[in-house]
C-alpha atoms as a PDB file:
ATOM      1  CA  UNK A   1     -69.570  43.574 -41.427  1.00  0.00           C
ATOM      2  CA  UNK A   2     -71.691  43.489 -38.211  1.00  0.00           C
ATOM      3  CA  UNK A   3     -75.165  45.260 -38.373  1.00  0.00           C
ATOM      4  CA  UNK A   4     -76.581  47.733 -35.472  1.00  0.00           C
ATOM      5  CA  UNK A   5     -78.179  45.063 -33.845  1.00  0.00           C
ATOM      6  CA  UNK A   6     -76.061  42.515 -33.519  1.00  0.00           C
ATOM      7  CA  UNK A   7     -73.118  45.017 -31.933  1.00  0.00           C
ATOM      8  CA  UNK A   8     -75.801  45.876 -29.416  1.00  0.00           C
ATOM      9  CA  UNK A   9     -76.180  42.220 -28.993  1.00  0.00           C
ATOM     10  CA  UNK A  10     -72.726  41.117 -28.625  1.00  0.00           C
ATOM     11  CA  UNK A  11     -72.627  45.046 -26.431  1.00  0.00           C
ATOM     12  CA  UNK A  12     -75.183  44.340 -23.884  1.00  0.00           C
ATOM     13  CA  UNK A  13     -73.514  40.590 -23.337  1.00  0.00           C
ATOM     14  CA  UNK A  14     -69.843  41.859 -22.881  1.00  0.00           C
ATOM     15  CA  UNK A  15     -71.656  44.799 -20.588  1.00  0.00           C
ATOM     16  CA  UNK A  16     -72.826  41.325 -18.173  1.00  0.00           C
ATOM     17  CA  UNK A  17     -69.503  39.990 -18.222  1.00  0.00           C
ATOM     18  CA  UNK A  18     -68.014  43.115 -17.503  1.00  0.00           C
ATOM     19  CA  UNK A  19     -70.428  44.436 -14.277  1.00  0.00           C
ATOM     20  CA  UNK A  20     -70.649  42.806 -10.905  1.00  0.00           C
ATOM     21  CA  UNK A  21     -74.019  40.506 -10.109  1.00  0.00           C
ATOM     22  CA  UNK A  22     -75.132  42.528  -7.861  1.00  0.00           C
ATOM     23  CA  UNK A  23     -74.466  45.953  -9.996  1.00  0.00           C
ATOM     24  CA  UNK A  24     -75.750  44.755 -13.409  1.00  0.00           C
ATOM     25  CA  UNK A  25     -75.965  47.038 -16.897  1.00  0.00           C
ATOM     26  CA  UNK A  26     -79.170  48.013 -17.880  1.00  0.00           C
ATOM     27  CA  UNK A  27     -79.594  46.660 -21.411  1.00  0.00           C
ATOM     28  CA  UNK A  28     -78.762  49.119 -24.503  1.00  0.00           C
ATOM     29  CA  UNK A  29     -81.631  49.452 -26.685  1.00  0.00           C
ATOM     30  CA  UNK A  30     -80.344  51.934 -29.492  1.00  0.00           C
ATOM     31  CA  UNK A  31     -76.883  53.354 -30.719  1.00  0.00           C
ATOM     32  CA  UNK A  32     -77.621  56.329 -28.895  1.00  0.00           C
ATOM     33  CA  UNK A  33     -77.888  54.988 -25.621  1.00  0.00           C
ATOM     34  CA  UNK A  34     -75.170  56.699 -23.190  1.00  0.00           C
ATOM     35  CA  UNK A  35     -72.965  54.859 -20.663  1.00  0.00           C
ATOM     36  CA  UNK A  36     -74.699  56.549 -17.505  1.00  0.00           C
ATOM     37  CA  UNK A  37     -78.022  55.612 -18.412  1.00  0.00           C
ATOM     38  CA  UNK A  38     -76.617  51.829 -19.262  1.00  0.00           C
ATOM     39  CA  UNK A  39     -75.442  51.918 -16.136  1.00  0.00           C
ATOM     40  CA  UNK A  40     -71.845  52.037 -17.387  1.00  0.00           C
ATOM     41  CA  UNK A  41     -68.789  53.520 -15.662  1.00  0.00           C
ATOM     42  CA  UNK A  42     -65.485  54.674 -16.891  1.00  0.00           C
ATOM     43  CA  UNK A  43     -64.205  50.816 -14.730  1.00  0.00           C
ATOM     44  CA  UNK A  44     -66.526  49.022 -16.656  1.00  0.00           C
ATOM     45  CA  UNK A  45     -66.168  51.141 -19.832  1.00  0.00           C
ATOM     46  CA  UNK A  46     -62.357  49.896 -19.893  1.00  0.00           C
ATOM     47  CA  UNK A  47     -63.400  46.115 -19.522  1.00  0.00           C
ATOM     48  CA  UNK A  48     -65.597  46.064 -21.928  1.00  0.00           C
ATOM     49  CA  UNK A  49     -63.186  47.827 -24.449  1.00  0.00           C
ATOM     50  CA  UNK A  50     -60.878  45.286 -23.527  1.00  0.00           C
ATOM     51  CA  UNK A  51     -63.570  42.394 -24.958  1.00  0.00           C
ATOM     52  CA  UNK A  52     -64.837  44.385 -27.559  1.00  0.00           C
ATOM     53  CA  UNK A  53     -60.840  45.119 -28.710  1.00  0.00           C
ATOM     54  CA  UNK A  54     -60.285  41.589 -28.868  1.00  0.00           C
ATOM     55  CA  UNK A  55     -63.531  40.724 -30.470  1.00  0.00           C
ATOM     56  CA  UNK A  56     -62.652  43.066 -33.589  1.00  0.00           C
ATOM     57  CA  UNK A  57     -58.968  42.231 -33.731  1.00  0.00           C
ATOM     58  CA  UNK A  58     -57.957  45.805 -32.425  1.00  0.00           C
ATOM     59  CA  UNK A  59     -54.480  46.292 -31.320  1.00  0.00           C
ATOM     60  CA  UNK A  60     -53.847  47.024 -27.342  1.00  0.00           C
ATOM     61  CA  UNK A  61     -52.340  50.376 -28.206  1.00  0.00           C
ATOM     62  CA  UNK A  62     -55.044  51.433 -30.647  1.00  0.00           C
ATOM     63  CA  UNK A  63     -58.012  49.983 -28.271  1.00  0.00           C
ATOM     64  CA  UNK A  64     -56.456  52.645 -25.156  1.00  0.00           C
ATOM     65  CA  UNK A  65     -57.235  55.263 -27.562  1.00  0.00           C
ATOM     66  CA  UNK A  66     -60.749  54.205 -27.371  1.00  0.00           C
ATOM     67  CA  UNK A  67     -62.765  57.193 -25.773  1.00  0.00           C
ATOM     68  CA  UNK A  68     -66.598  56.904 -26.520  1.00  0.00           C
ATOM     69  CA  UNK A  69     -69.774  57.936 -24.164  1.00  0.00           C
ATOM     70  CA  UNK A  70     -72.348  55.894 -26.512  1.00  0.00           C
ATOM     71  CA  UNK A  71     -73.149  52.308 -27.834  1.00  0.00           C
ATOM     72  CA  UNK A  72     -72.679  54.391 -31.244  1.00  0.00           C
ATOM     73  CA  UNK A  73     -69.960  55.644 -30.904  1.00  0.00           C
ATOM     74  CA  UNK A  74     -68.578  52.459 -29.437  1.00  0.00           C
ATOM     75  CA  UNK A  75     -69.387  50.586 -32.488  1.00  0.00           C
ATOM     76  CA  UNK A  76     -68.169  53.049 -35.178  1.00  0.00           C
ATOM     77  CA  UNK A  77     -64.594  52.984 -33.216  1.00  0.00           C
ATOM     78  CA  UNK A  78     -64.387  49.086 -33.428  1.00  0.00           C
ATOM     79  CA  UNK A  79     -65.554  49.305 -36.461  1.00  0.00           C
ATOM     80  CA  UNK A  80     -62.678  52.057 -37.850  1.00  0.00           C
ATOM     81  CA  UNK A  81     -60.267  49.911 -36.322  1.00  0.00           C
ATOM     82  CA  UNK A  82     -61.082  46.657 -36.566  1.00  0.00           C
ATOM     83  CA  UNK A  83     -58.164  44.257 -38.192  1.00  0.00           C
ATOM     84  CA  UNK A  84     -60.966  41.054 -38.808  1.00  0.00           C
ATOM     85  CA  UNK A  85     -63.256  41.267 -41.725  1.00  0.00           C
ATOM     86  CA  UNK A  86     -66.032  39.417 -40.242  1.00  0.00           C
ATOM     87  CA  UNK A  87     -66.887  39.210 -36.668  1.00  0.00           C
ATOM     88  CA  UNK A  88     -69.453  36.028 -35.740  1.00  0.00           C
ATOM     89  CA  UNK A  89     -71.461  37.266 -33.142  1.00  0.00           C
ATOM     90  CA  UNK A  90     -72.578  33.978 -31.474  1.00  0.00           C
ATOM     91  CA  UNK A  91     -68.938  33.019 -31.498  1.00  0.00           C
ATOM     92  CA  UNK A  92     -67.817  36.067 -29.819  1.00  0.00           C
ATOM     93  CA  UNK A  93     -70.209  35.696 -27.034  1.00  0.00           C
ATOM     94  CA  UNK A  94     -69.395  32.119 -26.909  1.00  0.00           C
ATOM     95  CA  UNK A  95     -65.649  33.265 -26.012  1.00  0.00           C
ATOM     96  CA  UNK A  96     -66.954  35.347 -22.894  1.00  0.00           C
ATOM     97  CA  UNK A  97     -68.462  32.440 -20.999  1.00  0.00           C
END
């Protein structure tokens, strides 16, 4: 469906949209990367699940189940629970703008 690098792709650009200017996310470089070190907090966390839900097709009730600390685990959840068979990356990061 979407390989490793692309979700870190279409990841790190929801993490811009998602952070303040002045308070931006350090870029994820793996699936192992953690929140903290992304720069990440639980605010942000939410907002992002939010873009990512909608990206994937996830219900709202399923997506506030959504409880990860890495880019990993982050993909493997919207992955489990996606409803769309084939998420366009350029597209989705077309939407955010």
């Amino acid at each position: 469906m979407i390989s490793d690098q692309e979700f870190i792709k279409l990841f790190n650009a929801i993490a811009k949209v998602a952070k303040t200017p002045s308070n931006p996310p350090q870029p994820a470089e793996s699936l192992e990367d953690n929140y903290p070190d992304l720069n990440i907090d639980s605010l942000d966390g939410l907002i992002m699940g939010m873009y990512l839900c909608d990206a994937f097709g996830i219900p709202e009730e399923i997506g506030k189940t959504m409880q990860v600390k890495t880019v990993g685990d982050t993909m493997k959840f919207c992955l489990e629970n996606a409803t769309k068979t084939e998420i366009n990356v350029d597209n989705a990061i077309a939407d955010l703008k």
